[in-house]
N, C-alpha and C. Protein backbone atom coordinates (compact mmCIF):
# COMPACT_ATOMS: atom_id res chain seq x y z
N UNK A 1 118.37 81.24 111.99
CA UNK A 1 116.94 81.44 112.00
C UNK A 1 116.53 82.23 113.23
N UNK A 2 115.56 83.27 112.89
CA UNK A 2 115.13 83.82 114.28
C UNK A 2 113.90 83.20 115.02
N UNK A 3 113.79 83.14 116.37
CA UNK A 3 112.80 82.75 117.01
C UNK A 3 111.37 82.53 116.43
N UNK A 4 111.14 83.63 115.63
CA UNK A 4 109.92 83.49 115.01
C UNK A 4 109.94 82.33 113.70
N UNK A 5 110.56 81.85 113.34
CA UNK A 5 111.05 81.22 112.39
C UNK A 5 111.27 79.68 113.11
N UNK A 6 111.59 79.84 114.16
CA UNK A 6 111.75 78.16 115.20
C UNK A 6 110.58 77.87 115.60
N UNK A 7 109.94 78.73 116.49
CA UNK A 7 109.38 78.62 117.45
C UNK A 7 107.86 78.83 116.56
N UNK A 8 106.82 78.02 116.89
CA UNK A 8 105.40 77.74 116.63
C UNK A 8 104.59 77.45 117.62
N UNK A 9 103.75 78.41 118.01
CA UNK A 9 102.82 77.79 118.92
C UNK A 9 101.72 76.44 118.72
N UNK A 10 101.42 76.23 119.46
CA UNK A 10 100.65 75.05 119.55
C UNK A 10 99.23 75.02 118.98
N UNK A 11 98.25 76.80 119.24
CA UNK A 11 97.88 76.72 118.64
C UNK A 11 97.55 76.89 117.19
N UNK A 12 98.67 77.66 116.83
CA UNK A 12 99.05 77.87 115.33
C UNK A 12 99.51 76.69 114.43
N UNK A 13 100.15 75.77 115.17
CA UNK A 13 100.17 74.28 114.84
C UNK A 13 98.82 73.56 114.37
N UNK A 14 97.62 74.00 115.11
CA UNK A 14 96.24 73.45 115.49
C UNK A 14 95.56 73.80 113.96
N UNK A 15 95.34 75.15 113.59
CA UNK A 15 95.39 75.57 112.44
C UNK A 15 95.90 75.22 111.75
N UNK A 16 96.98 75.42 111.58
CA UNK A 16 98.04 74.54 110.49
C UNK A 16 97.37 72.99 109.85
N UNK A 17 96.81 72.37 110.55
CA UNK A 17 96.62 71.03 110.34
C UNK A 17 95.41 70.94 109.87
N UNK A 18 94.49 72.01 109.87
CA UNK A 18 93.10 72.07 109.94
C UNK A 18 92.86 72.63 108.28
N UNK A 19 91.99 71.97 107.40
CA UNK A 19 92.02 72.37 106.09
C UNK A 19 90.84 73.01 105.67
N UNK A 20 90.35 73.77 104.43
CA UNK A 20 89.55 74.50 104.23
C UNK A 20 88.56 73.97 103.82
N UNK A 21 87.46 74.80 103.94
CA UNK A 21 85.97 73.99 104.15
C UNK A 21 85.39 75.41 103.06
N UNK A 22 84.99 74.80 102.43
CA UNK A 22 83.65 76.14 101.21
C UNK A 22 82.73 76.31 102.18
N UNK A 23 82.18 78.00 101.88
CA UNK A 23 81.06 78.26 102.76
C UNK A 23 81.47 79.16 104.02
N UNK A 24 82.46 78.94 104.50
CA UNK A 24 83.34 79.46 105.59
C UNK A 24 82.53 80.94 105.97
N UNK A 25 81.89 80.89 107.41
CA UNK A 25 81.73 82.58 107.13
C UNK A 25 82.52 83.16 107.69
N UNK A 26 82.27 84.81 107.61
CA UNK A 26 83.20 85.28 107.85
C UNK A 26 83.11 85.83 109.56
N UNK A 27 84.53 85.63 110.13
CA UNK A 27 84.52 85.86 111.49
C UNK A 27 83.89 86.97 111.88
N UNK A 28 83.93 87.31 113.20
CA UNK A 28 83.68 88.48 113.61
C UNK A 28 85.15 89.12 114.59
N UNK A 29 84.69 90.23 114.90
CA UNK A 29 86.12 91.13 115.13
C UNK A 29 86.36 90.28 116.47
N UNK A 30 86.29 89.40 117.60
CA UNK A 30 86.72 88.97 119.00
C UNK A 30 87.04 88.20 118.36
N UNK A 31 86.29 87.22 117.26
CA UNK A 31 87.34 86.07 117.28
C UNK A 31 88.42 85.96 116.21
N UNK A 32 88.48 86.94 115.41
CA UNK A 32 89.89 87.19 114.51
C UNK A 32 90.74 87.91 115.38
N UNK A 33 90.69 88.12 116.32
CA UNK A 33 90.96 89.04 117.13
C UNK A 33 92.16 87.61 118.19
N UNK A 34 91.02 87.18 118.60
CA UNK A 34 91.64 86.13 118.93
C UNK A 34 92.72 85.31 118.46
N UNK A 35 92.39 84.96 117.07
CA UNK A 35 93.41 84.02 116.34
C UNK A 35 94.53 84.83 116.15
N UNK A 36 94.49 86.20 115.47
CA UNK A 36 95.71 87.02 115.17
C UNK A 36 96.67 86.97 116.36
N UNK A 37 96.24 86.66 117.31
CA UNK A 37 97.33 86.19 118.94
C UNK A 37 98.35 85.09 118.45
N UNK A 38 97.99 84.19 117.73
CA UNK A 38 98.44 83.16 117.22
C UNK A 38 99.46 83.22 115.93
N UNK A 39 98.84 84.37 115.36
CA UNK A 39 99.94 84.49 113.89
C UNK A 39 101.08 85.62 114.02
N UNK A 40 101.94 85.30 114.11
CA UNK A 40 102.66 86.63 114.33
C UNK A 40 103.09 87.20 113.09
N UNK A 41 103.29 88.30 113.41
CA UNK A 41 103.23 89.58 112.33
C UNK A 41 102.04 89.36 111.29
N UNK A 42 101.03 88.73 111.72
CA UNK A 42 99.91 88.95 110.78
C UNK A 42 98.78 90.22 110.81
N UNK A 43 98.25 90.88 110.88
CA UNK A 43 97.53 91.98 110.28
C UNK A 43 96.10 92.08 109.51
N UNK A 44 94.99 92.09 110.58
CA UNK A 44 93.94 92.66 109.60
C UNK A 44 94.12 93.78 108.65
N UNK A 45 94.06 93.84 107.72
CA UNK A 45 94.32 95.36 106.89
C UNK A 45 93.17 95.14 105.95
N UNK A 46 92.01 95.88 106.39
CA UNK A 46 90.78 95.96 106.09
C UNK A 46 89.57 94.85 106.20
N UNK A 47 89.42 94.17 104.79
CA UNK A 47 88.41 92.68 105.03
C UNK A 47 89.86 92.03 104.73
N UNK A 48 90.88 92.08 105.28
CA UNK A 48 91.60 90.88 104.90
C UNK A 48 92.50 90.72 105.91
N UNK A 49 93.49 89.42 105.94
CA UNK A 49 94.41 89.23 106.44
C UNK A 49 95.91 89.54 106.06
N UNK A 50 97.09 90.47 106.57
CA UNK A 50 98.04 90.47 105.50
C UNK A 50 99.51 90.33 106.10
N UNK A 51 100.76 89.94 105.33
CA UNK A 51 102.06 89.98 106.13
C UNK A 51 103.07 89.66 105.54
N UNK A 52 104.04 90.75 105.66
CA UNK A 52 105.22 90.47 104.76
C UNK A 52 106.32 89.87 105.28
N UNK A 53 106.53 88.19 104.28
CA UNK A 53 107.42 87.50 104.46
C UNK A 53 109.21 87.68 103.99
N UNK A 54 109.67 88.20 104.85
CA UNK A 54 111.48 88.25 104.06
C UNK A 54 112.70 87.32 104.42
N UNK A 55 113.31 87.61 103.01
CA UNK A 55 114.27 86.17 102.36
C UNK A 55 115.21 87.12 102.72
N UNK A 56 116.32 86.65 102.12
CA UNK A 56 118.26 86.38 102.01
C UNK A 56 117.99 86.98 100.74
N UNK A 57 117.68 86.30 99.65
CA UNK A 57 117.59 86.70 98.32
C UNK A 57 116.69 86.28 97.47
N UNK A 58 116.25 86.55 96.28
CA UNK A 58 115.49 86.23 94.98
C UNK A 58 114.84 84.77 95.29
N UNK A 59 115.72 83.99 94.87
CA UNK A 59 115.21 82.85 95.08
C UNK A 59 115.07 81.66 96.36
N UNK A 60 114.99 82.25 97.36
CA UNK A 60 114.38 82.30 98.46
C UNK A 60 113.58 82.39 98.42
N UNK A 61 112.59 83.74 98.31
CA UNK A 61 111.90 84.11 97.48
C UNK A 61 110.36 83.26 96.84
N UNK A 62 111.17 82.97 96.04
CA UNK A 62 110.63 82.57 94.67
C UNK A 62 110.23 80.66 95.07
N UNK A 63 110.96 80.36 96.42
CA UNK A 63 110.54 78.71 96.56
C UNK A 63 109.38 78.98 97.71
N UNK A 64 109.57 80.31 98.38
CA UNK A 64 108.10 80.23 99.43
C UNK A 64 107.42 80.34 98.52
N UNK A 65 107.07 81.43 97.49
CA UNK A 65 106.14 81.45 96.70
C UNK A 65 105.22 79.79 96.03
N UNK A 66 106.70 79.07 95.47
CA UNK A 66 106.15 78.18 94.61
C UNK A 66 105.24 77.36 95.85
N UNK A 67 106.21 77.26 96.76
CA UNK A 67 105.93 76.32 97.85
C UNK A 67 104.14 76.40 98.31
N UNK A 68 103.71 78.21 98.55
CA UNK A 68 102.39 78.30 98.92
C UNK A 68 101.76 78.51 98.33
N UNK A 69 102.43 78.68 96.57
CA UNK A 69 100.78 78.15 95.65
C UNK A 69 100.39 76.59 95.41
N UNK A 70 101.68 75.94 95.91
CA UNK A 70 101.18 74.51 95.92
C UNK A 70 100.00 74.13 97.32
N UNK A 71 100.21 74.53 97.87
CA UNK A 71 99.17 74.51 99.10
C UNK A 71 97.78 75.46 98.64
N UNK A 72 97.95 76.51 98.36
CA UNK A 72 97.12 77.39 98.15
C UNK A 72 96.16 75.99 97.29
N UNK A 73 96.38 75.73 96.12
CA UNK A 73 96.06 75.08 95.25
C UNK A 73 95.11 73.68 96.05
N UNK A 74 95.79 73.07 97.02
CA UNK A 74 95.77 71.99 97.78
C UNK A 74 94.42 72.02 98.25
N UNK A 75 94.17 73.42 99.20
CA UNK A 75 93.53 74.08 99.98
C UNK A 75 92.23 74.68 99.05
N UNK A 76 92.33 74.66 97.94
CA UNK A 76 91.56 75.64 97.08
C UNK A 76 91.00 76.63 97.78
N UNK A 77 92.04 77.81 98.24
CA UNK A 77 92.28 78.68 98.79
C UNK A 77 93.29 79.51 98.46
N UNK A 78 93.21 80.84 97.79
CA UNK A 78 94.52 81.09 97.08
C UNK A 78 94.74 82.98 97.36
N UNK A 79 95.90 83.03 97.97
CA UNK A 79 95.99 84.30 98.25
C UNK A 79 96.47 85.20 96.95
N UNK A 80 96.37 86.48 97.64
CA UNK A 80 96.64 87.65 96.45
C UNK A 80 98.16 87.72 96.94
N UNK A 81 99.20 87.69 96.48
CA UNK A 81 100.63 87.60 96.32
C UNK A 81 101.71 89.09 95.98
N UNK A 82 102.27 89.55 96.61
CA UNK A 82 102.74 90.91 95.65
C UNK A 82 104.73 89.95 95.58
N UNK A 83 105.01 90.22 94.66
CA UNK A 83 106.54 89.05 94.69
C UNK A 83 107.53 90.26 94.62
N UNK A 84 108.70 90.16 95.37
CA UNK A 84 109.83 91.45 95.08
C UNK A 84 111.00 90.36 95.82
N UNK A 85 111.73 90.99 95.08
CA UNK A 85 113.35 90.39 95.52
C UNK A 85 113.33 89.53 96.36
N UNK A 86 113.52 90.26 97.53
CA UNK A 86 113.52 89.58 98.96
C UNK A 86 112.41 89.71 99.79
N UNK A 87 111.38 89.61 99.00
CA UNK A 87 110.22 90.18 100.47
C UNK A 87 109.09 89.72 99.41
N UNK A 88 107.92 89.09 100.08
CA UNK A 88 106.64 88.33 99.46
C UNK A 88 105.30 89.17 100.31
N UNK A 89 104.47 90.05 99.95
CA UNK A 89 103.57 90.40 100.79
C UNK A 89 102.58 89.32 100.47
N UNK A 90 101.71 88.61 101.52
CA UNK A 90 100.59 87.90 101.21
C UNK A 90 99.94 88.54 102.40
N UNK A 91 98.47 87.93 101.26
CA UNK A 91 97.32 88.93 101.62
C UNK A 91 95.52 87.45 101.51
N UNK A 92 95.07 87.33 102.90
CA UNK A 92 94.23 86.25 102.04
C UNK A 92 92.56 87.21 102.64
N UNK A 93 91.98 86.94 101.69
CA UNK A 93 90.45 87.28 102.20
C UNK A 93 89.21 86.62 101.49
N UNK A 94 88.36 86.34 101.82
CA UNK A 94 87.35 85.70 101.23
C UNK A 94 86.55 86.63 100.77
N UNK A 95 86.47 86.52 99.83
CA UNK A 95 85.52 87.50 98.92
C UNK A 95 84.14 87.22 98.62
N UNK A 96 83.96 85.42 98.72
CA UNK A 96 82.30 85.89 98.72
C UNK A 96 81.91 85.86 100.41
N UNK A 97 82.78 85.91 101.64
CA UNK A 97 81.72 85.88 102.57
C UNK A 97 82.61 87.76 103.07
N UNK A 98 83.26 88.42 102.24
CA UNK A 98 83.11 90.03 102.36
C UNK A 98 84.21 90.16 103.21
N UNK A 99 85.20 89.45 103.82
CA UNK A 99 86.03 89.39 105.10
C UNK A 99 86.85 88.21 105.14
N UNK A 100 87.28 88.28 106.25
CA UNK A 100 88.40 86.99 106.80
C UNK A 100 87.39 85.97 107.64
N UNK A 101 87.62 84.89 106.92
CA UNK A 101 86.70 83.32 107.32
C UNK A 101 88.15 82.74 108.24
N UNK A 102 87.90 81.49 108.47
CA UNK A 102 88.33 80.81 109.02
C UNK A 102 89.57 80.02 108.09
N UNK A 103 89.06 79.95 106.80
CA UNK A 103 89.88 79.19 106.24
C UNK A 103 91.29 80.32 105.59
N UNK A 104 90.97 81.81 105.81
CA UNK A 104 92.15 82.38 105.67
C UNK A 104 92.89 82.58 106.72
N UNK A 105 92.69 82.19 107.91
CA UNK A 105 93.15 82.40 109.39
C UNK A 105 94.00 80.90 109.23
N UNK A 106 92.89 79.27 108.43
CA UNK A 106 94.01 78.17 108.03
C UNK A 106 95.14 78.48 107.32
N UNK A 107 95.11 79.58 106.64
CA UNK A 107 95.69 79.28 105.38
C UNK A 107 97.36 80.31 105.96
N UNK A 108 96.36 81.31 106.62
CA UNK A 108 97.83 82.05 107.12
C UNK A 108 98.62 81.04 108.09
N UNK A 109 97.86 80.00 109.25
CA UNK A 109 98.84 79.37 109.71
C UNK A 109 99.37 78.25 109.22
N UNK A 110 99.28 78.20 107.91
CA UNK A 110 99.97 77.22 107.03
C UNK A 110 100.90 77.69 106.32
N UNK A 111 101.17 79.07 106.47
CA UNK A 111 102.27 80.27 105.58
C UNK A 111 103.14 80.40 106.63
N UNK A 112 102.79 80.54 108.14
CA UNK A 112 103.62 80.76 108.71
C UNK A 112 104.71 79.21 108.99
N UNK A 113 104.18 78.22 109.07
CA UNK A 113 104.71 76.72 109.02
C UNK A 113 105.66 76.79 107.86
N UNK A 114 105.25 77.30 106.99
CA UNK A 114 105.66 77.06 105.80
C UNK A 114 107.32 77.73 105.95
N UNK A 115 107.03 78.93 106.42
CA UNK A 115 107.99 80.15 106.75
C UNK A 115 109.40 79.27 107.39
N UNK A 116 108.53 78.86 108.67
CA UNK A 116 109.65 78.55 109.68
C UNK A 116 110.41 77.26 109.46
């Protein structure tokens, strides 16, 4: 496992634990700004949050997937998914508040937990 994969910060832990709330608005650029300190290899890429997770093989794969639509689901919070062999792009954004809320900033540090 590589470092990024062991190692979790504390406050990405903090997130992690913290669950989604309806209504969520959407951040502004200092404080997504802020949290993205916390997610590594995560990525504003436009109104959203995004970052590609890679496996060993297929079904590797295919158990993060199952693994974070069971949360997604949990969370009723559910990202846009692209699935390939060895590599999962996820992508989360809130669409009715136009941007990245808080609960996709939860949801990514519950992908990265998930990861490591």
């Amino acid at each position: 496992m590589t470092s990024e994969r062991t190692q979790l910060s504390t406050q990405l832990l903090a997130l992690a634990s913290m669950h989604c709330r309806a209504g969520a608005p959407r951040l502004g650029a200092d404080e997504l700004a802020g949290h993205l300190v916390h997610l590594p290899g995560w990525t504003q890429d436009g109104a959203r949050l995004a970052k590609t997770f890679a496996f060993p093989e297929y079904h590797a794969t295919i158990a993060f997937v199952n693994a974070l639509a069971w949360i997604a689901h949990r969370e009723n919070h559910h990202p846009d998914l692209s699935v390939h062999y060895a590599r999962c792009v996820v992508t989360f954004a809130t669409h009715d508040a136009g941007g990245v809320t808080l609960n996709d900033v939860i949801c990514a540090a519950k992908a990265e937990r998930l990861f490591a």
